[in-house]
C-alpha atoms as a PDB file:
ATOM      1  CA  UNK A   1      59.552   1.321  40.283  1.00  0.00           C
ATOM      2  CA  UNK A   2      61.696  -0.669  38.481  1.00  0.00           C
ATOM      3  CA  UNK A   3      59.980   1.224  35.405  1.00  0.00           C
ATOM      4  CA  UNK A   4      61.225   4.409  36.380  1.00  0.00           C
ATOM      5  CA  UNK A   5      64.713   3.467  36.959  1.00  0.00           C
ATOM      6  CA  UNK A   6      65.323   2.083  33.662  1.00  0.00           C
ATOM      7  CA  UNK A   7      63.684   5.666  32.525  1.00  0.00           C
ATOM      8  CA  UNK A   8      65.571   7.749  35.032  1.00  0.00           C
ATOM      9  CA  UNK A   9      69.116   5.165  33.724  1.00  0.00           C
ATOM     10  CA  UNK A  10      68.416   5.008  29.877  1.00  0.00           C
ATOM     11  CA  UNK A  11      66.851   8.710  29.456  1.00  0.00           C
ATOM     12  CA  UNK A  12      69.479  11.812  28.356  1.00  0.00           C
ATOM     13  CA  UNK A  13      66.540  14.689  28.211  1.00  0.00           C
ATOM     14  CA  UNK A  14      63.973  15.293  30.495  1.00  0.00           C
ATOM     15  CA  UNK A  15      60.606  17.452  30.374  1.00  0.00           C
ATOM     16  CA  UNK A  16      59.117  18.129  33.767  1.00  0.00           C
ATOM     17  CA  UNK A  17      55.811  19.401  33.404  1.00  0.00           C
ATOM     18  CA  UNK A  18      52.912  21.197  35.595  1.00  0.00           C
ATOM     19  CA  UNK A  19      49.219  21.481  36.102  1.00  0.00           C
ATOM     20  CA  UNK A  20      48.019  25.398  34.901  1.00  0.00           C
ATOM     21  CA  UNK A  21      48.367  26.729  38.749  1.00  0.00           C
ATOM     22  CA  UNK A  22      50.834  24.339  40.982  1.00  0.00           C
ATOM     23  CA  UNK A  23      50.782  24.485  44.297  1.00  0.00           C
ATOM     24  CA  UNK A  24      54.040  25.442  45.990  1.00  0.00           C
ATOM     25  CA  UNK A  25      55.526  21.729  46.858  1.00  0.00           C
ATOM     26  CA  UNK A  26      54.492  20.826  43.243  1.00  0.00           C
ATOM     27  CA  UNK A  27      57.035  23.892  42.153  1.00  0.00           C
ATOM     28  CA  UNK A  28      60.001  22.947  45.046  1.00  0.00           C
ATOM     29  CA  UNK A  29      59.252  19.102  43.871  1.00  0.00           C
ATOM     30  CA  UNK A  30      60.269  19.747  40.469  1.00  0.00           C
ATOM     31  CA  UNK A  31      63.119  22.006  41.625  1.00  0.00           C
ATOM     32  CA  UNK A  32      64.070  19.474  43.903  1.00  0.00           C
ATOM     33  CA  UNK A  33      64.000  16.731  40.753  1.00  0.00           C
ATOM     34  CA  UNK A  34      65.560  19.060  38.193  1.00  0.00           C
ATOM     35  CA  UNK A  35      68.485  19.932  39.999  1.00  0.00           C
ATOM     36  CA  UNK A  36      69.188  16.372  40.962  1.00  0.00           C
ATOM     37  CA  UNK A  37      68.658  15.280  36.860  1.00  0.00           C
ATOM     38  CA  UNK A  38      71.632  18.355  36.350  1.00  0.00           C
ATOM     39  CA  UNK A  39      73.599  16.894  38.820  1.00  0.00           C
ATOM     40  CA  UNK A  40      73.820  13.222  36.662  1.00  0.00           C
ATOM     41  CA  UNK A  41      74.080  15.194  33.278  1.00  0.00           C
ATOM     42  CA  UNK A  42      70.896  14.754  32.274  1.00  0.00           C
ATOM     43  CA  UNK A  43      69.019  17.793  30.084  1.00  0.00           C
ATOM     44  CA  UNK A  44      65.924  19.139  31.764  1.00  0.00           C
ATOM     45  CA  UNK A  45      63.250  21.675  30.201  1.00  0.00           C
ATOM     46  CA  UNK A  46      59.896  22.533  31.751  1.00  0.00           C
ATOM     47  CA  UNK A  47      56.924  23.977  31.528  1.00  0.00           C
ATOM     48  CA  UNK A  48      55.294  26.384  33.127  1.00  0.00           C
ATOM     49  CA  UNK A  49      57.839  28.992  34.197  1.00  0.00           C
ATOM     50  CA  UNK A  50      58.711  29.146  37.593  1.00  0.00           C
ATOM     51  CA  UNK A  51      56.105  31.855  38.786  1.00  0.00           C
ATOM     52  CA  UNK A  52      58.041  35.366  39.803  1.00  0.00           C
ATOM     53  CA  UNK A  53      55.942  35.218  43.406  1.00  0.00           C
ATOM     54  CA  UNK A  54      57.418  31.941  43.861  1.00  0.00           C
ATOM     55  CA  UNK A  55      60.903  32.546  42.468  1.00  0.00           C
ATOM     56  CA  UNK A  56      60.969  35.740  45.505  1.00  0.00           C
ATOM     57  CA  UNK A  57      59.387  33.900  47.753  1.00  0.00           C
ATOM     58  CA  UNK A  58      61.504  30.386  48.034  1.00  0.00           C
ATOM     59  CA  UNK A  59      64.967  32.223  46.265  1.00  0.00           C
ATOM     60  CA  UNK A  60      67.040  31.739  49.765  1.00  0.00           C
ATOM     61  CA  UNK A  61      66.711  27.521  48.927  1.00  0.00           C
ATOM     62  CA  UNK A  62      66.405  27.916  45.355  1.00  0.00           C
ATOM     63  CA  UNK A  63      69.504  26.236  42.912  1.00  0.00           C
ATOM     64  CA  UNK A  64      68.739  27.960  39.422  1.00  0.00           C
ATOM     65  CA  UNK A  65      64.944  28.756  39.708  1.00  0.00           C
ATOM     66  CA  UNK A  66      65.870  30.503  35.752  1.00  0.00           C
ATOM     67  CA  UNK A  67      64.181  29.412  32.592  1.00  0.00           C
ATOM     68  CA  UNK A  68      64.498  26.335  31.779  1.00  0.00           C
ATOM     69  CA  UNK A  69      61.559  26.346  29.345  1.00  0.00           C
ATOM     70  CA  UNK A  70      61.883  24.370  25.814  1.00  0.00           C
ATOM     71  CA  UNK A  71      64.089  26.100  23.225  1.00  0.00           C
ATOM     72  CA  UNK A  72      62.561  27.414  20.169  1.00  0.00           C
ATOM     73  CA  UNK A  73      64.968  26.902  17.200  1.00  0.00           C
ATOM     74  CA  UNK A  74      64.299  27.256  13.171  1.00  0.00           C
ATOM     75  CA  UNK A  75      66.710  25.198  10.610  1.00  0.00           C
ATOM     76  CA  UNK A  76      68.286  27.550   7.536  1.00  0.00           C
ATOM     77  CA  UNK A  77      68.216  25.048   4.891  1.00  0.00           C
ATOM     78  CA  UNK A  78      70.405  25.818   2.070  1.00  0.00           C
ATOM     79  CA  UNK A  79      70.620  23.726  -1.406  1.00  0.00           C
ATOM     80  CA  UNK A  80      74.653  23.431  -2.448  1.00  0.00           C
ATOM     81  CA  UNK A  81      74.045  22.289  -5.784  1.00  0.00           C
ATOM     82  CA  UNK A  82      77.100  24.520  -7.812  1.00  0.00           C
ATOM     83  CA  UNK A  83      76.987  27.073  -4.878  1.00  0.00           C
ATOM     84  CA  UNK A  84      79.778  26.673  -2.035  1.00  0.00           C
ATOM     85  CA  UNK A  85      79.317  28.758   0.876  1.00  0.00           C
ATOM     86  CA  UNK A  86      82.285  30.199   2.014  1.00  0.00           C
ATOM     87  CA  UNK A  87      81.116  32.113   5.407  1.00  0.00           C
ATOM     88  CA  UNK A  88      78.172  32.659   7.016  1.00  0.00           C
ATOM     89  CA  UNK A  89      77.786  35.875   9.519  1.00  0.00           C
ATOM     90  CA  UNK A  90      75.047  38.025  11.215  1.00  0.00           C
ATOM     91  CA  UNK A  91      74.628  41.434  11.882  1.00  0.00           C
ATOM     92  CA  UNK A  92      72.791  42.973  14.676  1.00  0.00           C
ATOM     93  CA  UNK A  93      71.027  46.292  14.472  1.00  0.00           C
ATOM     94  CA  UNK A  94      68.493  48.402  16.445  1.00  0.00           C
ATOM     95  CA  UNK A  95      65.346  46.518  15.154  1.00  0.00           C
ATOM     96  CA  UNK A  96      66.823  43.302  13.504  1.00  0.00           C
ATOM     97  CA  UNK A  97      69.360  40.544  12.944  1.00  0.00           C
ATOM     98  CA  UNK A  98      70.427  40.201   9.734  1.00  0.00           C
ATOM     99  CA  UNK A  99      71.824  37.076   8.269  1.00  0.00           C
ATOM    100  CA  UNK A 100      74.482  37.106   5.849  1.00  0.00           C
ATOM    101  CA  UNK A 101      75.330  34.337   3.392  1.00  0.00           C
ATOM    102  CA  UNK A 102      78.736  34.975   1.282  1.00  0.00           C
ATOM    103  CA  UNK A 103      79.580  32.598  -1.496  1.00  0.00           C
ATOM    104  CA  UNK A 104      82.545  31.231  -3.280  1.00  0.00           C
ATOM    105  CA  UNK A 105      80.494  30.974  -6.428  1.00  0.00           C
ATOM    106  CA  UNK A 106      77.919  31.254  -8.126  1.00  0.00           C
ATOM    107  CA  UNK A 107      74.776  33.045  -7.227  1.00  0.00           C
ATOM    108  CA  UNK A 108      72.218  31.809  -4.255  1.00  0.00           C
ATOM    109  CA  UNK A 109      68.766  31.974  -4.671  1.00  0.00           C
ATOM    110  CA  UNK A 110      66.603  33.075  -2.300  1.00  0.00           C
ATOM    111  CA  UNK A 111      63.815  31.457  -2.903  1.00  0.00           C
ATOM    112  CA  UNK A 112      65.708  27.985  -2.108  1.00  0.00           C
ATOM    113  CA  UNK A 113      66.265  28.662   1.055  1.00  0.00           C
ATOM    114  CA  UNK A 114      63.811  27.257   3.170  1.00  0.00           C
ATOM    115  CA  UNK A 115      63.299  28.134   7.021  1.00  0.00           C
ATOM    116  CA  UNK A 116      62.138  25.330   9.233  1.00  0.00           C
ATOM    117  CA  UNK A 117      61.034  25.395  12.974  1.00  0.00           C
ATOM    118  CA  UNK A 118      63.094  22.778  14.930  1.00  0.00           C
ATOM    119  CA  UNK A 119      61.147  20.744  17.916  1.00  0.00           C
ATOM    120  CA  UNK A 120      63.040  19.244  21.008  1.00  0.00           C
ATOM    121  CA  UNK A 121      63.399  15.609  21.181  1.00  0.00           C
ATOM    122  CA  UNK A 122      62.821  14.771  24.709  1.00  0.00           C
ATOM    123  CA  UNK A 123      63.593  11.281  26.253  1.00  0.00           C
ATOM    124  CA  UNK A 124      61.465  11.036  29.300  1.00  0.00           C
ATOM    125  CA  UNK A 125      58.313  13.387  30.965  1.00  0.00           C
ATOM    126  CA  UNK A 126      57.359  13.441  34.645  1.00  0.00           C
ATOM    127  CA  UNK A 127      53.980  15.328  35.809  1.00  0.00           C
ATOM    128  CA  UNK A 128      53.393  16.585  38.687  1.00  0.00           C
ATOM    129  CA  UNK A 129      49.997  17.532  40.325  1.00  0.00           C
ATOM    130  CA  UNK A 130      46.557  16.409  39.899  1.00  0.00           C
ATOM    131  CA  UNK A 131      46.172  14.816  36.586  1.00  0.00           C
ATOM    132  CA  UNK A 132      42.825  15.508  34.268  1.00  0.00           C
ATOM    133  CA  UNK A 133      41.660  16.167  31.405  1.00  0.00           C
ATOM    134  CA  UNK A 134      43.215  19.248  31.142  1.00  0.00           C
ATOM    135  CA  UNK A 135      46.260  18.014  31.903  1.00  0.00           C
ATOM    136  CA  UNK A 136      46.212  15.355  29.429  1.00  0.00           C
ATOM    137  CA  UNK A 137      45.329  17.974  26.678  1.00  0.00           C
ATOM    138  CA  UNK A 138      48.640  20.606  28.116  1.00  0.00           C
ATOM    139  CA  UNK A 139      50.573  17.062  26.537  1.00  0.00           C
ATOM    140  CA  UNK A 140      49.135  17.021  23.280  1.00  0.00           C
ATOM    141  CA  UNK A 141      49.628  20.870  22.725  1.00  0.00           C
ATOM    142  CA  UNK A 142      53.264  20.004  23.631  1.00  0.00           C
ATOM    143  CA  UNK A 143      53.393  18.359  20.351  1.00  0.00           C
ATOM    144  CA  UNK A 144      53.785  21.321  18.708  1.00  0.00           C
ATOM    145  CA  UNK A 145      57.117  22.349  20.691  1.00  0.00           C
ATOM    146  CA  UNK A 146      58.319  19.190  21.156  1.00  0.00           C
ATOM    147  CA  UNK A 147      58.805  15.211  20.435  1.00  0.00           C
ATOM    148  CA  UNK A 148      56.904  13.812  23.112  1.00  0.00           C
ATOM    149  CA  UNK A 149      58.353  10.124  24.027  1.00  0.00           C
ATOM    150  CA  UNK A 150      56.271   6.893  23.917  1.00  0.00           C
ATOM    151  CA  UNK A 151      53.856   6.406  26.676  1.00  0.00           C
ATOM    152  CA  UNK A 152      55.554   4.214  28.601  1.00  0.00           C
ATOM    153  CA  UNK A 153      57.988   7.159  28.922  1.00  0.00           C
ATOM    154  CA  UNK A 154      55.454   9.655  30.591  1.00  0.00           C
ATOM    155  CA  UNK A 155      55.478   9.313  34.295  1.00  0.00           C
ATOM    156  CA  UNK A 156      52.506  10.986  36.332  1.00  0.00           C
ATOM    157  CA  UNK A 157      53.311  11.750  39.532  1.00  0.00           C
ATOM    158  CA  UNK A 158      49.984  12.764  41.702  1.00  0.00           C
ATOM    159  CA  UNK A 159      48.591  12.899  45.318  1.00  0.00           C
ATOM    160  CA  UNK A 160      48.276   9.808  46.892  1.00  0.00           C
ATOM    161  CA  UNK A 161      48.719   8.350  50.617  1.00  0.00           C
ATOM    162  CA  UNK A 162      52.768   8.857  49.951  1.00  0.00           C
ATOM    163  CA  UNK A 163      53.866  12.237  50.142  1.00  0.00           C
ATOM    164  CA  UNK A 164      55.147  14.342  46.936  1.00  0.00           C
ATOM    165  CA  UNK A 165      58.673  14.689  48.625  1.00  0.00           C
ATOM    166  CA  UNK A 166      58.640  10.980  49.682  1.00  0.00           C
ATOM    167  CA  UNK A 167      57.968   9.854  45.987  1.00  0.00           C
ATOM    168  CA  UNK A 168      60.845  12.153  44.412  1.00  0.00           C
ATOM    169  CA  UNK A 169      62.778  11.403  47.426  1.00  0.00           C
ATOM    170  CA  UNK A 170      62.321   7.219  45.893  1.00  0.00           C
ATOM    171  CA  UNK A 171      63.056   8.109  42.178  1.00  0.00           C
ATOM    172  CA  UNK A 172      66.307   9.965  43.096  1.00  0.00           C
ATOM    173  CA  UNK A 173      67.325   6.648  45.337  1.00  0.00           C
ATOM    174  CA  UNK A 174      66.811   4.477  42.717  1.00  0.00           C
ATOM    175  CA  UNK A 175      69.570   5.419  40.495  1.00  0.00           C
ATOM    176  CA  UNK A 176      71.699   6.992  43.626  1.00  0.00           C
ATOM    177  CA  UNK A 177      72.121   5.916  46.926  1.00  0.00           C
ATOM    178  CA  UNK A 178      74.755   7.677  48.171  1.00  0.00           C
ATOM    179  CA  UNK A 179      74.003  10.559  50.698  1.00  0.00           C
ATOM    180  CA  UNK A 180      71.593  13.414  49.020  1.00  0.00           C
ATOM    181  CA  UNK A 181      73.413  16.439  48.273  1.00  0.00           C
ATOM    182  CA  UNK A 182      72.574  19.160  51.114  1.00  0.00           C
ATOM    183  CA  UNK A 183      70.852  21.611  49.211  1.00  0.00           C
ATOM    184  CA  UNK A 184      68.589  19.402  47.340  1.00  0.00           C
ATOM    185  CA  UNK A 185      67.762  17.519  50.572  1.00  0.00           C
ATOM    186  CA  UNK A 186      66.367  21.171  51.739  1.00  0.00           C
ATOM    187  CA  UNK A 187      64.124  21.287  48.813  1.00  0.00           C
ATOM    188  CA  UNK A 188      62.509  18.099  49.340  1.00  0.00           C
ATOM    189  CA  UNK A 189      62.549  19.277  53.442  1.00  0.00           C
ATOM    190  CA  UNK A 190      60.837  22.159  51.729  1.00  0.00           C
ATOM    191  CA  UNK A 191      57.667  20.703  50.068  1.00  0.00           C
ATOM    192  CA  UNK A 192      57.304  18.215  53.153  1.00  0.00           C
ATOM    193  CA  UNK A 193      56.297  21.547  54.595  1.00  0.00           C
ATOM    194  CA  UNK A 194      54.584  23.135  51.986  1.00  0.00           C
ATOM    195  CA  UNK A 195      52.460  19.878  51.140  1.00  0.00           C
ATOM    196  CA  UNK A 196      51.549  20.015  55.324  1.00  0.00           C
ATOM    197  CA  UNK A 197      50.646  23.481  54.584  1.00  0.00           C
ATOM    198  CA  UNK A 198      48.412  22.260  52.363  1.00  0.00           C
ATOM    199  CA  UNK A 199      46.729  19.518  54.369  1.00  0.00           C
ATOM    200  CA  UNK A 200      46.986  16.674  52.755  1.00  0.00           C
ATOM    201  CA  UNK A 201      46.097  13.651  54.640  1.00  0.00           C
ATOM    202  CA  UNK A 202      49.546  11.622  55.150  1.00  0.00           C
ATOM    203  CA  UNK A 203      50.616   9.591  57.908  1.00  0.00           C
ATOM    204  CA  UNK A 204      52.322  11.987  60.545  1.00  0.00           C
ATOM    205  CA  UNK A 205      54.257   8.829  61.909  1.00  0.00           C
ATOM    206  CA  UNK A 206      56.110   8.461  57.850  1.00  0.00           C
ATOM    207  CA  UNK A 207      56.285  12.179  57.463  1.00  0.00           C
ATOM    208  CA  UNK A 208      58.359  12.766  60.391  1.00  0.00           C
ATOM    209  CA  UNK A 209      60.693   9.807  59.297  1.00  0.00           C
ATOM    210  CA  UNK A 210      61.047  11.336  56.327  1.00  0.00           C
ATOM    211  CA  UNK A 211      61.868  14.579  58.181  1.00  0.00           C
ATOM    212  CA  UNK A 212      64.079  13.349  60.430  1.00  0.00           C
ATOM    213  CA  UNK A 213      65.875  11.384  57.167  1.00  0.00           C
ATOM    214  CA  UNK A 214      66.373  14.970  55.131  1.00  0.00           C
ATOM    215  CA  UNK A 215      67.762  17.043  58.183  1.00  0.00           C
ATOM    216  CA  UNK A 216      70.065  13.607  58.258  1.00  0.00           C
ATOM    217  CA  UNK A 217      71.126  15.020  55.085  1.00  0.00           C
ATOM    218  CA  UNK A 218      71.934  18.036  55.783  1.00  0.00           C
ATOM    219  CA  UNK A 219      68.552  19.853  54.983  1.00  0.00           C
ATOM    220  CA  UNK A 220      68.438  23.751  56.155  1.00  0.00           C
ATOM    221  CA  UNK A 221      65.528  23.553  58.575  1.00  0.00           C
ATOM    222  CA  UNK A 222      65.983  26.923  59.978  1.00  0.00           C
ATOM    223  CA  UNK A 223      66.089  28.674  56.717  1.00  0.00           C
ATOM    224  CA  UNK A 224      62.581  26.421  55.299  1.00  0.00           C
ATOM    225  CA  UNK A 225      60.480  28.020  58.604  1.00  0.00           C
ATOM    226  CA  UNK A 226      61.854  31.158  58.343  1.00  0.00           C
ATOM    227  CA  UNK A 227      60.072  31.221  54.653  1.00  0.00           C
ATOM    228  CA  UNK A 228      57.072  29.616  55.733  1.00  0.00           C
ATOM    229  CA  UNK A 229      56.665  32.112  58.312  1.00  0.00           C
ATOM    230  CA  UNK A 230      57.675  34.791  56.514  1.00  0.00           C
ATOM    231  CA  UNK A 231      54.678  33.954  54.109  1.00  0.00           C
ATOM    232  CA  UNK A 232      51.899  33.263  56.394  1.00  0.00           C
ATOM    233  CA  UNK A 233      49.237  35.859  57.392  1.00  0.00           C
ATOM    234  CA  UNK A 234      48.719  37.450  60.518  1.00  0.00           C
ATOM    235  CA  UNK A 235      45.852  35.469  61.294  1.00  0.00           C
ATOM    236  CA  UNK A 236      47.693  31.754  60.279  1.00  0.00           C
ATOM    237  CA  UNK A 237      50.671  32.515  62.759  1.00  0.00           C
ATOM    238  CA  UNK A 238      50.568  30.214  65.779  1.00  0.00           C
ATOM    239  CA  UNK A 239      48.821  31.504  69.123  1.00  0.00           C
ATOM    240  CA  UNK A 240      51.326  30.595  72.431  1.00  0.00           C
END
């Protein structure tokens, strides 16, 4: 853990990243995380997009569930040499954006200029979900978007005896451990529920501890059911 803290403490820029088709705590988990990296100033892009079904679905908990995806920028490289630029503006028509490029003196040649596509350094990653092979080849197709960190920047977060919410829950304590701000604290309430949903095997006894800590917190229980029963079938609701 100690790992992680110096990541989470020394890292400005943060890529959060997701198996193909995430489960819903995998997608609250990372909201839960993002929000909380905002919160300390840190940068955060991700990848997938939040799903529109899930973006309806959880939007009553949700922070800014907008795209956060990695931004795709191109460089204009342009030689001075004898040619001084005195302004550069852009004008924006029906089916294009047009550059312009006035100069002092001297005429600019076109075929100096030299367009460049501009990656994302990023800092830090954190997975989430089951990681394989497919997974581990989502990374190196990242490449092409971005500047992936070292390894021992790349943080896999997976499904173990510890829930998902529990493990965030840790990170976020070990560079904070002042009270959780109420509306993240729902989030993390949130995929306690959704990972039960799911039946994974964790202890009941920690779970409810962990429970019991969020609504400490502050954590909207009433609004987190009202969602989960909003979204289950006719034959899942409970029989009195």
């Amino acid at each position: 853990m100690e790992k992680i803290k110096n990541i989470m403490e020394e890292s400005d820029s943060f890529a959060l990243i997701l198996k193909e088709k995430p489960e819903d705590h995998e997608l609250i988990a990372r909201e839960a995380i993002k929000n909380f990296l905002k919160n300390k100033g840190k940068t955060v892009y991700y990848m997938p997009d939040n799903p529109e079904e899930f973006i309806n679905k959880w939007s009553p908990i949700l922070i800014d569930p907008g795209n956060h995806s990695f931004s795709n920028s191109i460089s204009i490289h342009i030689p001075k040499g004898q040619t001084k630029i005195k302004e550069i503006n852009y004008e924006d028509s029906d089916d294009a954006l047009d550059l312009n490029i006035v100069t002092e003196n001297g005429e600019l040649n076109p075929e100096e200029i030299i367009l460049e596509p501009k990656t994302t350094a990023i800092d830090a990653v954190f997975c989430f979900g089951v990681i394989d092979l497919s997974g581990i080849e989502k990374l190196k197709n990242l490449k092409k978007k971005i500047v992936l960190p070292g390894k021992e920047k790349i943080v896999f977060i997976s499904h173990s005896e510890e829930t998902c919410a529990q493990k965030i829950l840790e990170i976020m304590r070990l560079i904070d451990s002042s009270p959780l701000d109420t509306k993240i604290a729902t989030l993390l309430f949130a995929v306690l529920v959704a990972e039960r949903m799911c039946s994974f095997q964790q202890s009941r006894e920690k779970t409810m501890e962990i429970e019991r800590e969020l609504v400490r917190f502050g954590a909207d229980k009433k609004n987190v059911n009202e969602i989960i029963m909003e979204s289950l079938s006719l034959d899942q609701l409970p029989i009195i």
